[in-house]
Protein backbone atom coordinates (compact mmCIF):
# COMPACT_ATOMS: atom_id res chain seq x y z
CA UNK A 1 -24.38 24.68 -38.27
CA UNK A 2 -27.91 23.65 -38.51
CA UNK A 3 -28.19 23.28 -34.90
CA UNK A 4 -26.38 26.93 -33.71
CA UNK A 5 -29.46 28.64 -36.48
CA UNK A 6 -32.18 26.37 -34.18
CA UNK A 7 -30.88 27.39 -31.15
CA UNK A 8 -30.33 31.48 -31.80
CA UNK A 9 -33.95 30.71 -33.37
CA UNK A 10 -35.58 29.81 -30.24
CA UNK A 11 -33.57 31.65 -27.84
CA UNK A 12 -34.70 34.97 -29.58
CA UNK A 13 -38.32 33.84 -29.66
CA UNK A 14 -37.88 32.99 -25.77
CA UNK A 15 -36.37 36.72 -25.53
CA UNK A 16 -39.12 38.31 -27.37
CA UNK A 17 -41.94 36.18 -25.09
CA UNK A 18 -40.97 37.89 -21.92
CA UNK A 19 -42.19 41.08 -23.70
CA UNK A 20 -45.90 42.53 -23.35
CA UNK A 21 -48.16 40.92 -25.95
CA UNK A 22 -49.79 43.79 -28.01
CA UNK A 23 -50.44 41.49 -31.30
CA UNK A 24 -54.01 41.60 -32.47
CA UNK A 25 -55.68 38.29 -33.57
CA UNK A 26 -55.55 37.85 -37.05
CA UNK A 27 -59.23 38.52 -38.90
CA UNK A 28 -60.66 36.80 -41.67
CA UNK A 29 -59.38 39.63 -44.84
CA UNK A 30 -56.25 40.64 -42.72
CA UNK A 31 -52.89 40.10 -45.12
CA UNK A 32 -49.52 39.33 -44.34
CA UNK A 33 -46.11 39.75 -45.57
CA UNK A 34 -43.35 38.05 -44.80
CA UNK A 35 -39.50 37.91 -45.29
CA UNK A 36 -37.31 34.91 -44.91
CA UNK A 37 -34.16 33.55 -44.81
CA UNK A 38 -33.63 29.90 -44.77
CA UNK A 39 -30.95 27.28 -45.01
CA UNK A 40 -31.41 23.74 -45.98
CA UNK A 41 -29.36 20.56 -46.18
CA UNK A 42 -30.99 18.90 -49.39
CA UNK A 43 -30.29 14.99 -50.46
CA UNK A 44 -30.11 12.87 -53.60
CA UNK A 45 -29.68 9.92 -55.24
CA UNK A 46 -25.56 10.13 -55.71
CA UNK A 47 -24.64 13.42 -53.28
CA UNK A 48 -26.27 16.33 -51.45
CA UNK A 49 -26.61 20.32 -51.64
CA UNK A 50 -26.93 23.21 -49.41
CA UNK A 51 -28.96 25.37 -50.08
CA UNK A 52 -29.83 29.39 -49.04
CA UNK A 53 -32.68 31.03 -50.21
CA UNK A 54 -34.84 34.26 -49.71
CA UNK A 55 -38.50 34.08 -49.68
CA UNK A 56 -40.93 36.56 -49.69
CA UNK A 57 -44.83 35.58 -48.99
CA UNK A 58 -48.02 37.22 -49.26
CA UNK A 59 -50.97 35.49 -47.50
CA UNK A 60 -54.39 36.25 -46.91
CA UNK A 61 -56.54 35.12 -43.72
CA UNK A 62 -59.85 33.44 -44.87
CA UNK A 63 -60.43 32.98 -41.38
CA UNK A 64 -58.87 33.50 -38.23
CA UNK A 65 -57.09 30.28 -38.73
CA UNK A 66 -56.87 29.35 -41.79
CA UNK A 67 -54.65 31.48 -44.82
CA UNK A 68 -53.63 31.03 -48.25
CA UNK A 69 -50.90 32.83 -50.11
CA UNK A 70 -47.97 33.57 -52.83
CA UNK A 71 -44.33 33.00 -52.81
CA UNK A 72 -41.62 34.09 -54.39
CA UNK A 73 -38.25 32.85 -53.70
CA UNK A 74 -34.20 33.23 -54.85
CA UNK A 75 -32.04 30.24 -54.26
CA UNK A 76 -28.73 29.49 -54.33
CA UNK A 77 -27.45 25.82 -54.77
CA UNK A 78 -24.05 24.42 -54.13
CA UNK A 79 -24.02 21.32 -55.61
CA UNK A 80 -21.63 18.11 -54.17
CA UNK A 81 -21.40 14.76 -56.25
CA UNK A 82 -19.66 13.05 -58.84
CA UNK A 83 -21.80 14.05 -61.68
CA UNK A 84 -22.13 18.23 -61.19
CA UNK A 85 -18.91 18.07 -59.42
CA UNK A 86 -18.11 20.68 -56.62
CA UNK A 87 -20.99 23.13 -59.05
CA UNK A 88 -23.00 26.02 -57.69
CA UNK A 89 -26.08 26.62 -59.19
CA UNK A 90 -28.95 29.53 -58.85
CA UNK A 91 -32.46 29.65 -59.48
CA UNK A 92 -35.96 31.34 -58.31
CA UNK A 93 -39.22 29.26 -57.33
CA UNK A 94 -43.00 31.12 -57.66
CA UNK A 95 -45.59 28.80 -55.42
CA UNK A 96 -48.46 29.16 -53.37
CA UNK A 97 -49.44 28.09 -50.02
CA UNK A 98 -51.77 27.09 -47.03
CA UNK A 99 -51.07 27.73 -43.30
CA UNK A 100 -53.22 26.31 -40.45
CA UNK A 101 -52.61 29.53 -37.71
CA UNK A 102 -53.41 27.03 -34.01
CA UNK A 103 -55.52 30.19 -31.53
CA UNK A 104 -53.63 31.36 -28.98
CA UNK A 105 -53.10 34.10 -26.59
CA UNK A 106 -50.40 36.17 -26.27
CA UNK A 107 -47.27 37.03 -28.73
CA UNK A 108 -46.86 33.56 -30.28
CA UNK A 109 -48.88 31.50 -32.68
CA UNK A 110 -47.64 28.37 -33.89
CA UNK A 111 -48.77 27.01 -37.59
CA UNK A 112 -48.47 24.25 -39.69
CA UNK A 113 -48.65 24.51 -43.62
CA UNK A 114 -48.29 23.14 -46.91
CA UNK A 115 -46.81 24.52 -50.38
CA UNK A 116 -45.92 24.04 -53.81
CA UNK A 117 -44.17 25.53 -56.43
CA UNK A 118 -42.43 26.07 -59.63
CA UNK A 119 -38.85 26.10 -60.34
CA UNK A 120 -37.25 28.36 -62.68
CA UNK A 121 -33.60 29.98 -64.00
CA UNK A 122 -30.39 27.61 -64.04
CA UNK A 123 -32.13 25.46 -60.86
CA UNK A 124 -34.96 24.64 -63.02
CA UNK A 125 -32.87 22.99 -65.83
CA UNK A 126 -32.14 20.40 -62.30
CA UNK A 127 -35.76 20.69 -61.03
CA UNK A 128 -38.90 21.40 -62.29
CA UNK A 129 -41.12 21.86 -59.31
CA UNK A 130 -41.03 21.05 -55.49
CA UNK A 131 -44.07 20.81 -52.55
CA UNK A 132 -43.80 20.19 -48.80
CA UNK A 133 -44.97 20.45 -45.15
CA UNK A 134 -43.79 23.38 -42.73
CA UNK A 135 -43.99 24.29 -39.21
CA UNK A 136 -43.32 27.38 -36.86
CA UNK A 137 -43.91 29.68 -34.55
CA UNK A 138 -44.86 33.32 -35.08
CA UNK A 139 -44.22 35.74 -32.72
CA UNK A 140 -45.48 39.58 -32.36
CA UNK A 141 -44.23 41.41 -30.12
CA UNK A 142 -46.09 44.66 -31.68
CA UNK A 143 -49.63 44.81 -33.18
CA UNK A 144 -48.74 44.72 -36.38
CA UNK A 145 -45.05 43.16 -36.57
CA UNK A 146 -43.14 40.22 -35.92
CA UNK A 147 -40.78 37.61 -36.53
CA UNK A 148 -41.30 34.11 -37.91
CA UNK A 149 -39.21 30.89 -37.62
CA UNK A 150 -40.10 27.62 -39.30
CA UNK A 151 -38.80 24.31 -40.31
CA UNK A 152 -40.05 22.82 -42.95
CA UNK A 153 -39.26 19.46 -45.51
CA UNK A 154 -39.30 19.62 -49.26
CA UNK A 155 -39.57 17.03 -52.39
CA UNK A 156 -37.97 18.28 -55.57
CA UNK A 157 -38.99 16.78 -58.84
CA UNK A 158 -36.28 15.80 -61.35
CA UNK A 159 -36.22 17.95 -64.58
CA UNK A 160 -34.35 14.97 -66.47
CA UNK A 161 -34.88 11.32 -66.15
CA UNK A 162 -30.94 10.65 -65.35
CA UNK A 163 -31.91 13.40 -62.37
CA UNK A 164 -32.46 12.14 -59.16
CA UNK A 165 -35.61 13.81 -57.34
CA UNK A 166 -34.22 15.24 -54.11
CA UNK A 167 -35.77 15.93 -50.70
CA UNK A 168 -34.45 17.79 -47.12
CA UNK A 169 -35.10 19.49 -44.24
CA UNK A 170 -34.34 23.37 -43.82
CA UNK A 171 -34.76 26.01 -41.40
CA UNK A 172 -35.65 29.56 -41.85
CA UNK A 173 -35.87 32.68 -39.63
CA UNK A 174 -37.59 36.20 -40.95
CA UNK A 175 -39.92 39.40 -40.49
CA UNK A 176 -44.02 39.89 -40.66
CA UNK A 177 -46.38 42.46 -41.05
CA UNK A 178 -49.94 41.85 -40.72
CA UNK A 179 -52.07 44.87 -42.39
């Protein structure tokens, strides 16, 4: 499954390449917003979840490169072990970031980023916080909207001592607008 999401990922980034590049540079004081779906494979001490969630970011450019920012995310948890059982579990996440944006011409611009943040509702009885690395590609294919698609890894810290902390890989896909 994780591998068919990759693949449509890139193929529709090599689709969208082949278009005319009329994305502006970002500025130091330009914003973005973002919108993202991701899907993430997530293991532990005695089992493993999957796990979807929707993000939605707001960063600011401090320079052309670098940005800092807000997120807000749902997630959804099903939950596979001995302990929870076959259990599904939801909860939301509030967390900031930093994303290195490489230069580049054209459509695409490829970043690299770190990011923490709090866990909360029935996920946060589980966890109490999680941080991690990311990487991806944005693409514009207008001058002020595009698409992004990242992968990124994540620790989660254990809420309860008889918790395992957790950690995994996911991959998301989503829309921009840079204002």
């Amino acid at each position: 499954m994780t591998r068919k999401i990759v693949a449509l990922a890139f193929s529709g980034v090599l689709i969208l390449a082949t278009g005319t590049a009329f994305a502006e540079k970002p500025m130091a004081g330009d914003n973005e917003l973002s919108a993202r779906f991701s899907y993430s494979d997530v293991d532990y001490g005695s089992g493993s979840t999957t796990d979807t969630e929707l993000t939605a970011t707001w960063g600011r450019y401090v320079t052309a490169n670098h940005q800092f920012g807000l997120s807000v995310s749902y997630v959804e948890q099903e939950i596979d072990d001995d302990f929870f059982g076959g259990e599904s579990t939801d909860g939301n996440e509030l967390g900031v970031f930093y994303a290195y944006n490489f230069s580049t011409t054209g459509t695409m611009t490829p970043f690299v980023g770190i990011g923490a943040s709090i866990i909360g509702g029935d996920l946060g009885d589980i966890y109490d916080s999680s941080y991690g690395l990311e990487a991806g590609l944005k693409v514009f294919p207008y001058k002020h909207a595009g698409f992004v698609f990242s992968v990124a890894y994540a620790e989660l810290q254990a809420a309860e001592s008889f918790i395992d902390d957790a950690d995994g890989l996911s991959v998301g896909a989503g829309l921009l607008i840079r204002f």
